[in-house]
PDB file of N, CA and C in Angstrom:
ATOM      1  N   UNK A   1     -26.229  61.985-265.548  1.00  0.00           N
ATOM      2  CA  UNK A   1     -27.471  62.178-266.265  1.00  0.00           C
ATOM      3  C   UNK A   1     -27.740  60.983-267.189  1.00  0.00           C
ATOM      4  N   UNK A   2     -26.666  60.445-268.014  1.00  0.00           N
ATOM      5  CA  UNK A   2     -26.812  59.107-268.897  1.00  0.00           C
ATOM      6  C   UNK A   2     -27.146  58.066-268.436  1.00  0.00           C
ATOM      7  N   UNK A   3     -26.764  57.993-266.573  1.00  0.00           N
ATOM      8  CA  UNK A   3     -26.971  56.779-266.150  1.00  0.00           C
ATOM      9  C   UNK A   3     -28.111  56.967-265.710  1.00  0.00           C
ATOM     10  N   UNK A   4     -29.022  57.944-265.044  1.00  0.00           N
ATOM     11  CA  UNK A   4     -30.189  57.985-264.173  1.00  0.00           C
ATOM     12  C   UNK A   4     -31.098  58.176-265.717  1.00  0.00           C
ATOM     13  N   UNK A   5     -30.466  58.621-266.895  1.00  0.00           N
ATOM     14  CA  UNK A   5     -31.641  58.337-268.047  1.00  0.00           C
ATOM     15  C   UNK A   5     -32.167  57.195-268.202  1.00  0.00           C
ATOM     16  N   UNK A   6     -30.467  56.725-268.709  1.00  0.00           N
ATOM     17  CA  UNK A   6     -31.289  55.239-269.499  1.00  0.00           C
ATOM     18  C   UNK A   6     -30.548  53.997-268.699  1.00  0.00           C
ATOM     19  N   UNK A   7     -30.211  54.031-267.455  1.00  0.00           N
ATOM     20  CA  UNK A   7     -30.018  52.900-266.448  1.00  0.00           C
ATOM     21  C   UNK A   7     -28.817  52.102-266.591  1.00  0.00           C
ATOM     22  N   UNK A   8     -27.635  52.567-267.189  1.00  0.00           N
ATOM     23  CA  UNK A   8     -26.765  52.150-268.014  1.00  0.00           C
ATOM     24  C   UNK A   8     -25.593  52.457-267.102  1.00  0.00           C
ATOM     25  N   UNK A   9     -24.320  52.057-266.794  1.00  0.00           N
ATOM     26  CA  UNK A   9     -23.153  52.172-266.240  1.00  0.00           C
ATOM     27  C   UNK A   9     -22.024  52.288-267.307  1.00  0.00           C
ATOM     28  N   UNK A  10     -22.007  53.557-267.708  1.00  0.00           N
ATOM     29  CA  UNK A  10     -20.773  53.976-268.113  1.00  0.00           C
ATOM     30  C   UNK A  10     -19.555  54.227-268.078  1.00  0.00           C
ATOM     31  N   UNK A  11     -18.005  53.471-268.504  1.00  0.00           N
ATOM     32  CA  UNK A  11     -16.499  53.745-267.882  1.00  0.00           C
ATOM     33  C   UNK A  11     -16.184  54.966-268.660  1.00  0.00           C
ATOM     34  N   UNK A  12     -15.718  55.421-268.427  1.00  0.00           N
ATOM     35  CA  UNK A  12     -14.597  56.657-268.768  1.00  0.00           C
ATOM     36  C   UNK A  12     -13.090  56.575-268.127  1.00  0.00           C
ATOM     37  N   UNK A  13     -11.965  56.782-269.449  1.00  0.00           N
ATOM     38  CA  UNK A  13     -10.917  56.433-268.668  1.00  0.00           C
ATOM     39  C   UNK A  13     -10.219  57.785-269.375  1.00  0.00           C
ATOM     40  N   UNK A  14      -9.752  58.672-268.054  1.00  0.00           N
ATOM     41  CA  UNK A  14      -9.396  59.703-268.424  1.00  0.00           C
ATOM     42  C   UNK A  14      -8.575  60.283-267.388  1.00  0.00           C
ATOM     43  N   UNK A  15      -7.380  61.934-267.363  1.00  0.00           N
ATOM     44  CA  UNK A  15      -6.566  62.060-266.761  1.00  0.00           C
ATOM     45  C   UNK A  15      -7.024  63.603-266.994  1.00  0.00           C
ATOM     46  N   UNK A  16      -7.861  63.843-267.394  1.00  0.00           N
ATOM     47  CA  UNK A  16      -8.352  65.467-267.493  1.00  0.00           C
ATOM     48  C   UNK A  16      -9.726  65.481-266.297  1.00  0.00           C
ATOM     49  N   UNK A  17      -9.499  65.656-264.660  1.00  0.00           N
ATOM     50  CA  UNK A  17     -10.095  65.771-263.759  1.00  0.00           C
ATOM     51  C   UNK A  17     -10.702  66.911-263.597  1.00  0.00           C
ATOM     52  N   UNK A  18     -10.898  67.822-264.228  1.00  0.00           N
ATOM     53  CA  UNK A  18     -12.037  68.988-264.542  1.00  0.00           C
ATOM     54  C   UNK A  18     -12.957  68.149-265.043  1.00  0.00           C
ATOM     55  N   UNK A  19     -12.833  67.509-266.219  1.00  0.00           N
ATOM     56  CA  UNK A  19     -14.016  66.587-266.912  1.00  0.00           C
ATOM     57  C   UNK A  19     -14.815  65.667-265.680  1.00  0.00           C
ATOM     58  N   UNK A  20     -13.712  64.811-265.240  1.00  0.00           N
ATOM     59  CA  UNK A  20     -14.272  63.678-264.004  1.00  0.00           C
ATOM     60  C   UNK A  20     -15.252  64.446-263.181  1.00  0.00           C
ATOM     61  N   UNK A  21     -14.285  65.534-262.836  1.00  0.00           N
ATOM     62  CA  UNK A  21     -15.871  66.042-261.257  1.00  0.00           C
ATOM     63  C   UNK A  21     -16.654  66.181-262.098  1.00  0.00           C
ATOM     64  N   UNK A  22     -17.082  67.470-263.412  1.00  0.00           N
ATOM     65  CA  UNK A  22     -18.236  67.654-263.779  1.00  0.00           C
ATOM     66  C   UNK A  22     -19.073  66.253-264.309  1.00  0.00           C
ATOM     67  N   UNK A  23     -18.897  64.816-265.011  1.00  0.00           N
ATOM     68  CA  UNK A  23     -19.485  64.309-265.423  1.00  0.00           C
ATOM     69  C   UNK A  23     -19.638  62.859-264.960  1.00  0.00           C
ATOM     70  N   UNK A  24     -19.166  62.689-263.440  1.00  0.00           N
ATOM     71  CA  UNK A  24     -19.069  61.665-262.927  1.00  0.00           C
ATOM     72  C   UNK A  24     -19.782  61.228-261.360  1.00  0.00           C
ATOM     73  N   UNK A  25     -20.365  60.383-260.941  1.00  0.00           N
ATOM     74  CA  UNK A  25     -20.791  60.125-259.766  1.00  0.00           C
ATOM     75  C   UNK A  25     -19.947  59.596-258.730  1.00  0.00           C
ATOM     76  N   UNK A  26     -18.943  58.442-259.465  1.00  0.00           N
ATOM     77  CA  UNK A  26     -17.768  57.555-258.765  1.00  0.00           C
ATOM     78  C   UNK A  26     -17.136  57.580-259.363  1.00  0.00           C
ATOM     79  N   UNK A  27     -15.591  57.687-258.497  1.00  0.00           N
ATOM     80  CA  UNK A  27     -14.520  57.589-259.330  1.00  0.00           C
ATOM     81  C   UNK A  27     -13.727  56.390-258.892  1.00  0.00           C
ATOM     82  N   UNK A  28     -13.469  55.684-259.854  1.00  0.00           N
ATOM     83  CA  UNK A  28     -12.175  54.495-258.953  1.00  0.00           C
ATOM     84  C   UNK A  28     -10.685  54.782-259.816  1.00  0.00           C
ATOM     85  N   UNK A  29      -9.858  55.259-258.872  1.00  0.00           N
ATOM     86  CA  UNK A  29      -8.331  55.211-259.363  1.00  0.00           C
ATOM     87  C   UNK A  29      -7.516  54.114-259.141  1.00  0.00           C
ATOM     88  N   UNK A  30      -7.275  53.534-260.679  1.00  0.00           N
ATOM     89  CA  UNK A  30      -6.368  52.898-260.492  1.00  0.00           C
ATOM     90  C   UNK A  30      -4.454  53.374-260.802  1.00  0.00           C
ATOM     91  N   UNK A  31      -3.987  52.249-260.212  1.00  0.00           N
ATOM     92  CA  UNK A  31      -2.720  52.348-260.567  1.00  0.00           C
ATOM     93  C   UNK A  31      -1.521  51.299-260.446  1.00  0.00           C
ATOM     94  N   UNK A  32      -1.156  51.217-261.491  1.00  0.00           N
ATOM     95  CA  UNK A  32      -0.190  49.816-261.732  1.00  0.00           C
ATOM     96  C   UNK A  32      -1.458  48.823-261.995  1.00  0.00           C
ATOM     97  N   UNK A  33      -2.695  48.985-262.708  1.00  0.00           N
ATOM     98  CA  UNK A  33      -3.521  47.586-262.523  1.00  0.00           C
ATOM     99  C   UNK A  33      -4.418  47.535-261.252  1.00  0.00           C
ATOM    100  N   UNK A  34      -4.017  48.200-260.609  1.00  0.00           N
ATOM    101  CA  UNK A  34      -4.149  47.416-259.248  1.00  0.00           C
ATOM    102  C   UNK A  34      -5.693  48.740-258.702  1.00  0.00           C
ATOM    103  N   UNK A  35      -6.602  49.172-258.346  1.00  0.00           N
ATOM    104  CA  UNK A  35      -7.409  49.832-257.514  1.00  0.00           C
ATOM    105  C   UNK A  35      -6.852  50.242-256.261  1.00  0.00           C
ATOM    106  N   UNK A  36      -6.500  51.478-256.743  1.00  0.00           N
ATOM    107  CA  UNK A  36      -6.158  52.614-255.087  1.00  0.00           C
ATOM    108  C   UNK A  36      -7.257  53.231-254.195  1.00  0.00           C
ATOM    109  N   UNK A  37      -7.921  53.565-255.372  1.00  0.00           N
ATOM    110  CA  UNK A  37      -9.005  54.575-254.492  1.00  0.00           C
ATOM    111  C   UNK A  37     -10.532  54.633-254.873  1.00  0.00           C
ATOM    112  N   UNK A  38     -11.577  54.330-254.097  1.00  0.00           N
ATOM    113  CA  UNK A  38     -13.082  54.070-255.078  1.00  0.00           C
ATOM    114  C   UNK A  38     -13.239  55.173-254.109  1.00  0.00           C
ATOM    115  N   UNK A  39     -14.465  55.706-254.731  1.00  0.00           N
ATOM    116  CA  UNK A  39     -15.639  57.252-254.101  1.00  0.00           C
ATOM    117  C   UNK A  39     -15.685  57.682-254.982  1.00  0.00           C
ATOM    118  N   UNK A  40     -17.055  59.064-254.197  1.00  0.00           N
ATOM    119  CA  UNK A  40     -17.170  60.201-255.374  1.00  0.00           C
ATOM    120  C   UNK A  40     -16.266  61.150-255.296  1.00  0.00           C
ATOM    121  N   UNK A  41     -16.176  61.556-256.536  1.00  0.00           N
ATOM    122  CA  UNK A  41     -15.203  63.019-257.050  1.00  0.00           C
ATOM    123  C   UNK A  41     -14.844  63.545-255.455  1.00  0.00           C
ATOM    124  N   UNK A  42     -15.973  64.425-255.007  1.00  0.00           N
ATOM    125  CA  UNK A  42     -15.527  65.001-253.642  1.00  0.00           C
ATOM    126  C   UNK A  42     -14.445  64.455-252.499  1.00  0.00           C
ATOM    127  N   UNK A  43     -14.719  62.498-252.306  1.00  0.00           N
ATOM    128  CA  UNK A  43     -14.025  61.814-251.428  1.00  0.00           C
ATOM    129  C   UNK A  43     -12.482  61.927-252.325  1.00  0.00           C
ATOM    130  N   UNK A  44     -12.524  61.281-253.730  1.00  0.00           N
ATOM    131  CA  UNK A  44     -11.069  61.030-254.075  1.00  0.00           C
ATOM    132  C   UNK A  44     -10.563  62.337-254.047  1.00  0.00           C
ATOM    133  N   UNK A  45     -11.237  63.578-254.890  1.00  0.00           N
ATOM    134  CA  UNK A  45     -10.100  64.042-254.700  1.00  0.00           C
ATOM    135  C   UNK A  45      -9.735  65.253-253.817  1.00  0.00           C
ATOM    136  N   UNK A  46      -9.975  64.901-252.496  1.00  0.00           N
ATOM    137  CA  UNK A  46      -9.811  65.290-250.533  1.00  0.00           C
ATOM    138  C   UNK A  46      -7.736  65.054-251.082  1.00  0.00           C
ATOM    139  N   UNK A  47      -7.910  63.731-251.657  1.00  0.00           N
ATOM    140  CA  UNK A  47      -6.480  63.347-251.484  1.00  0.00           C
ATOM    141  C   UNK A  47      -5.915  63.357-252.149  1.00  0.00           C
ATOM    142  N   UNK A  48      -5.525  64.713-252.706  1.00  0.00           N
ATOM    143  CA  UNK A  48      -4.395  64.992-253.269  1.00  0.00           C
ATOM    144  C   UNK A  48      -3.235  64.640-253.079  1.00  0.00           C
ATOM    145  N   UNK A  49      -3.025  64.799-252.166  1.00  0.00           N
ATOM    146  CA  UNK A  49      -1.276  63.968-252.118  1.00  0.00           C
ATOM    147  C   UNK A  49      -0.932  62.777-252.390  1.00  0.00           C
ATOM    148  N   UNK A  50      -2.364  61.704-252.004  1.00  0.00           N
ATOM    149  CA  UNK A  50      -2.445  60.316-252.491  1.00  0.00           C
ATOM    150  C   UNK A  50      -1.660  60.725-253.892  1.00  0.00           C
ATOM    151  N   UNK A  51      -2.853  61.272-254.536  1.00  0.00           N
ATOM    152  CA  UNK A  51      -3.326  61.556-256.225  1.00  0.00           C
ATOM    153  C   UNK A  51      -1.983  61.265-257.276  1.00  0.00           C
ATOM    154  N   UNK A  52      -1.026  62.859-256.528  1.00  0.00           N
ATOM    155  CA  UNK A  52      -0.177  63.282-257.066  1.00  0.00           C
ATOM    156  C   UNK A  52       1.295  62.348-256.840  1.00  0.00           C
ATOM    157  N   UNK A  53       1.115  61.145-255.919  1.00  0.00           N
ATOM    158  CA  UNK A  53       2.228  60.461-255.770  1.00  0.00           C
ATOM    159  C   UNK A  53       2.167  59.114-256.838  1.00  0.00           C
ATOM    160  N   UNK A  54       0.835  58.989-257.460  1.00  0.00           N
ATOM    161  CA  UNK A  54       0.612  58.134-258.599  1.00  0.00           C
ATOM    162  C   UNK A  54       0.275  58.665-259.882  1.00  0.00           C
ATOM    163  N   UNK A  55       0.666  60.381-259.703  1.00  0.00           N
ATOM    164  CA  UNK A  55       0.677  60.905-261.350  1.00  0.00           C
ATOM    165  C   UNK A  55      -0.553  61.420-261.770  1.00  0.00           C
ATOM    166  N   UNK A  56      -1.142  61.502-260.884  1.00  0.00           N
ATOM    167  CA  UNK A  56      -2.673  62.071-260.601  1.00  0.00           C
ATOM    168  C   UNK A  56      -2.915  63.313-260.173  1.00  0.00           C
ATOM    169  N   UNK A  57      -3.525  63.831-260.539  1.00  0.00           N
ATOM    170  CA  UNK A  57      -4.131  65.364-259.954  1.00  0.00           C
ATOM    171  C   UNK A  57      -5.362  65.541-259.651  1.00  0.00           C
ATOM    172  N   UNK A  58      -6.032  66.915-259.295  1.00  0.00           N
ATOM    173  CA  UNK A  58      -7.277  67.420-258.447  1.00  0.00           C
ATOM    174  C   UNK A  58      -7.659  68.331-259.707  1.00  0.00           C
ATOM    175  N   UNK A  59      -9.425  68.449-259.585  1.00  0.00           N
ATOM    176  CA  UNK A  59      -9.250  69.332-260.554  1.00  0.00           C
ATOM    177  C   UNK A  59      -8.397  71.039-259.556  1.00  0.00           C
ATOM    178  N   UNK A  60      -8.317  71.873-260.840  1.00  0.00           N
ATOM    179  CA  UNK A  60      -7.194  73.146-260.568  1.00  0.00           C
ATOM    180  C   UNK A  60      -8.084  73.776-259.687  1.00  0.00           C
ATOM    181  N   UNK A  61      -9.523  74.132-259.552  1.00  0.00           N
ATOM    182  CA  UNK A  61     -10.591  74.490-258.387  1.00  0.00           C
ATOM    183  C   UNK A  61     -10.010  74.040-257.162  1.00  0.00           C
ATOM    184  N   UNK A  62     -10.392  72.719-257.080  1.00  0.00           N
ATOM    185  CA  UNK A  62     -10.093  72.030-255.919  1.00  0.00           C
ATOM    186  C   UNK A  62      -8.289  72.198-255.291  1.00  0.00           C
ATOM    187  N   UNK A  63      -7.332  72.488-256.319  1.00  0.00           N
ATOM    188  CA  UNK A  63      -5.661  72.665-255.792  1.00  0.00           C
ATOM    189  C   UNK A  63      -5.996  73.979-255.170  1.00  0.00           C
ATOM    190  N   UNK A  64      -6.802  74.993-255.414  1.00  0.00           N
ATOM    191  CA  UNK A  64      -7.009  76.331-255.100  1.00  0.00           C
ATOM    192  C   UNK A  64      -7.739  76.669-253.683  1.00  0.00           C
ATOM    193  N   UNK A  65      -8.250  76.241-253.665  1.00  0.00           N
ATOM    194  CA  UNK A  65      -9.577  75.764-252.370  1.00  0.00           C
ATOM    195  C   UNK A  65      -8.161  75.160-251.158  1.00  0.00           C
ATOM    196  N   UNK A  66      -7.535  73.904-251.540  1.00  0.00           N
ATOM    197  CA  UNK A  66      -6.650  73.627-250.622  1.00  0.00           C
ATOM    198  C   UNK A  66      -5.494  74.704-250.355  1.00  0.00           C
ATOM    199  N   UNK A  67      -5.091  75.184-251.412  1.00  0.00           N
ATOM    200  CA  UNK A  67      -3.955  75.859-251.044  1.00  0.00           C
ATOM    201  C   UNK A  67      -4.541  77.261-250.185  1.00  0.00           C
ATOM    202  N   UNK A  68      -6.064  77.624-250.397  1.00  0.00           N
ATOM    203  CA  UNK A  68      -6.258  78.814-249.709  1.00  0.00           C
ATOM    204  C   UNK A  68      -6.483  78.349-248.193  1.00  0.00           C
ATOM    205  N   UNK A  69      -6.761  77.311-248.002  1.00  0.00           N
ATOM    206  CA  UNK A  69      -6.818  76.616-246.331  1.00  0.00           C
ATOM    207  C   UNK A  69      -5.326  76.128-245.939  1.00  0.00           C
ATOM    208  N   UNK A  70      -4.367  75.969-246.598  1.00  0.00           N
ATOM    209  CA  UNK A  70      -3.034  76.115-246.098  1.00  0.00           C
ATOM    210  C   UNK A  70      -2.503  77.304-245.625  1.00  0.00           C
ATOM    211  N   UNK A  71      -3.202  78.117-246.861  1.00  0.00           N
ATOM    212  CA  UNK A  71      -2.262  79.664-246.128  1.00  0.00           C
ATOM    213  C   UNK A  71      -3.619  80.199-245.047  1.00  0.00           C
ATOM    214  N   UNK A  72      -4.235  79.794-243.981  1.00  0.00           N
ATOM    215  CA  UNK A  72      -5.009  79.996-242.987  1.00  0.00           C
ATOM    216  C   UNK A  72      -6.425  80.525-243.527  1.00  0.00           C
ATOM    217  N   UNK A  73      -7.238  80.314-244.482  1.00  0.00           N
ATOM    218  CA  UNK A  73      -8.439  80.874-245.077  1.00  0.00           C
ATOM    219  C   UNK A  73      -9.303  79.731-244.501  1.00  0.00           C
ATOM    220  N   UNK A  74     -10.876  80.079-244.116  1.00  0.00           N
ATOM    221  CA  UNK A  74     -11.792  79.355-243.934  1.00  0.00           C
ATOM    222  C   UNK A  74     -12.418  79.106-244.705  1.00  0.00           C
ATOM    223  N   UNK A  75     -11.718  77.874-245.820  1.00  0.00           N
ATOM    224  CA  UNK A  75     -12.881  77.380-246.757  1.00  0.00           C
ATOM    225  C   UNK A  75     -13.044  75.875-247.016  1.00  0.00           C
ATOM    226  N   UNK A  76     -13.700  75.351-247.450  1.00  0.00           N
ATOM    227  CA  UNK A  76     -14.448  74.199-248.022  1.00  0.00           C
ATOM    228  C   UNK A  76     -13.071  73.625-248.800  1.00  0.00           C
ATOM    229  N   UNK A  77     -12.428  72.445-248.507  1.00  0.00           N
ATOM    230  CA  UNK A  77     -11.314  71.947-249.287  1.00  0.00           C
ATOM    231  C   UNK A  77     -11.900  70.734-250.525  1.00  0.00           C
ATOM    232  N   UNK A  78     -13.532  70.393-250.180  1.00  0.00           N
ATOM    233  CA  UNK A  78     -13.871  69.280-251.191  1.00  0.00           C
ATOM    234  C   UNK A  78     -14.562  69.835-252.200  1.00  0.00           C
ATOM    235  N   UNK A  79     -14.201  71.447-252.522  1.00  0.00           N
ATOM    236  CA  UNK A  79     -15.240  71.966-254.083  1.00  0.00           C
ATOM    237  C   UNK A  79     -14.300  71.496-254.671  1.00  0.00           C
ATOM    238  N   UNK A  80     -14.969  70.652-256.105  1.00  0.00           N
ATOM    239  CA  UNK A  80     -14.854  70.046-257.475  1.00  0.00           C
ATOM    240  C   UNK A  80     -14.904  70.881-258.346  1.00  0.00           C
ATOM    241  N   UNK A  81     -15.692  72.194-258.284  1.00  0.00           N
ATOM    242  CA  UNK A  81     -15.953  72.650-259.442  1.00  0.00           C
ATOM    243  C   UNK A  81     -16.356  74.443-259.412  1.00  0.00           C
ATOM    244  N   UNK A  82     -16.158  75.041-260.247  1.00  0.00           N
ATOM    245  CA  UNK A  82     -16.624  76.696-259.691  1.00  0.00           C
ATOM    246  C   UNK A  82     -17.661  77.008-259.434  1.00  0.00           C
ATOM    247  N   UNK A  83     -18.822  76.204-259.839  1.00  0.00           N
ATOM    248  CA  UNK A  83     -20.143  76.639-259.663  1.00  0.00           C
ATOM    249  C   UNK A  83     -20.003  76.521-257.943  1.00  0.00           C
ATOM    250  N   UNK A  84     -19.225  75.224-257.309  1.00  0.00           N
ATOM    251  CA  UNK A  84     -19.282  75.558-256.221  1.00  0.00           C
ATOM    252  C   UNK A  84     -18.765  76.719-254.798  1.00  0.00           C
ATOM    253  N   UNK A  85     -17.384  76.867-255.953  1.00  0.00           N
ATOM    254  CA  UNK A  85     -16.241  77.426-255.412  1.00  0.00           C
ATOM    255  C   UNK A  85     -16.893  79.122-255.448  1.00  0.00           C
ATOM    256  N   UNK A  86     -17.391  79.279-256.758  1.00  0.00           N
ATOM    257  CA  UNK A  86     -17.538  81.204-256.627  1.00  0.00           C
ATOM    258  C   UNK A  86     -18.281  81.774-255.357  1.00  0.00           C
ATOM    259  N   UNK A  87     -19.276  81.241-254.801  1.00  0.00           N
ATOM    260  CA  UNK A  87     -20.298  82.058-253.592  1.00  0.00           C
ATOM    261  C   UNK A  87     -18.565  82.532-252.409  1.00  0.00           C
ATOM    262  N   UNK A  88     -17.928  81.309-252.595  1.00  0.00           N
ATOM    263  CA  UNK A  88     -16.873  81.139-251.329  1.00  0.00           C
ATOM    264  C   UNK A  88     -15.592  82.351-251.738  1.00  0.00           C
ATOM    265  N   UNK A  89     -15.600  82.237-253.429  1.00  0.00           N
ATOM    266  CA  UNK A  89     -14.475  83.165-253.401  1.00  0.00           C
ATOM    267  C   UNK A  89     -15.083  84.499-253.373  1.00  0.00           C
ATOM    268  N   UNK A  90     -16.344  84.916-253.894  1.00  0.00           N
ATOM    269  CA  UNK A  90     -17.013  86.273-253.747  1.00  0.00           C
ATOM    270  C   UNK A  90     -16.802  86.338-252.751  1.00  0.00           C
ATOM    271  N   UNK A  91     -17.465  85.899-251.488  1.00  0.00           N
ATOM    272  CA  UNK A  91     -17.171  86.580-250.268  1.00  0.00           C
ATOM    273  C   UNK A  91     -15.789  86.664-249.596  1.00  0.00           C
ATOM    274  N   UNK A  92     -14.550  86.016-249.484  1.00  0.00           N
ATOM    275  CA  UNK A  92     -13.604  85.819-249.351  1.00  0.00           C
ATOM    276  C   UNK A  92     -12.888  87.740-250.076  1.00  0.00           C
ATOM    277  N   UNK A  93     -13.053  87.472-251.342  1.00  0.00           N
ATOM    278  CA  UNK A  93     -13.233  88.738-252.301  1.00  0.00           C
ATOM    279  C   UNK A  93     -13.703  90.441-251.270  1.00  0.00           C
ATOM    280  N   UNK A  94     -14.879  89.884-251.121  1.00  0.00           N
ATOM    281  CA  UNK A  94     -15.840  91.055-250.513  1.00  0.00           C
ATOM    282  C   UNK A  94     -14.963  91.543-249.279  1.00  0.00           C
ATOM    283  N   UNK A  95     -14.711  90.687-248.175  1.00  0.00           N
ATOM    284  CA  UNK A  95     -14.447  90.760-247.252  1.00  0.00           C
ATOM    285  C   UNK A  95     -13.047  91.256-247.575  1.00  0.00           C
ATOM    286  N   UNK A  96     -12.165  90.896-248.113  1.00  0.00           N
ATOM    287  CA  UNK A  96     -11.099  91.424-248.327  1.00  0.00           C
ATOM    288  C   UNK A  96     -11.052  92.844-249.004  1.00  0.00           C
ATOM    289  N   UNK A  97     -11.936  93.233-249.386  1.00  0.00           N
ATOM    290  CA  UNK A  97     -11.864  95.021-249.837  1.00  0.00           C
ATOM    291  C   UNK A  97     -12.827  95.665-248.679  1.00  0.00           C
ATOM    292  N   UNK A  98     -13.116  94.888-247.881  1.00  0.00           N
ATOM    293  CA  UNK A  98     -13.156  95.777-246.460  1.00  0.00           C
ATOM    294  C   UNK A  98     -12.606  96.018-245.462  1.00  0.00           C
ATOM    295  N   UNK A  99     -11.547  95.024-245.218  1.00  0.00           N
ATOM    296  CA  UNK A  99     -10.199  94.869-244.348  1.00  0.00           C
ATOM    297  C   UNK A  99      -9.242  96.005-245.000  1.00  0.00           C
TER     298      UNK A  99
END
């Protein structure tokens, strides 16, 4: 929103990735100095395992979303955030108190 206001490119350097998805367009991870990973929130953090082998994490949405498609669930592994995640867990929810 700050940047499409007032045309401005803002850094943020931070390790609290709940914050990143909600207030970010691109993310570039670095590590050791060096640039591992450029995209948006959704692309970087697909790769968690990258993430977590340089001390990095997903937001806790997104660890949840993956771990429910490990244990065989049909869902969306690139939600960032709950606004996206709830329609998926309501029904997931629903369906499970009808089984």
């Amino acid at each position: 929103a700050f940047h499409k206001k007032y045309h401005m490119t803002t850094v943020i350097v931070s390790h609290d990735m709940e914050s990143i998805a909600r207030m970010v367009d691109k993310v570039i991870v670095m590590d050791k100095g060096t640039i591992s990973m450029i995209g948006t929130p959704k692309e970087v953090f697909q790769k968690g395992e990258e993430l977590k082998k340089i001390g990095l994490g997903v937001p806790q949405i997104t660890e949840l979303m993956q771990a429910l498609k490990a244990a065989g669930f049909d869902v969306r592994t690139d939600i960032i955030n709950t606004e996206e995640a709830y329609p998926i867990l309501k029904s997931l929810l629903e369906k499970s108190a009808h089984d």
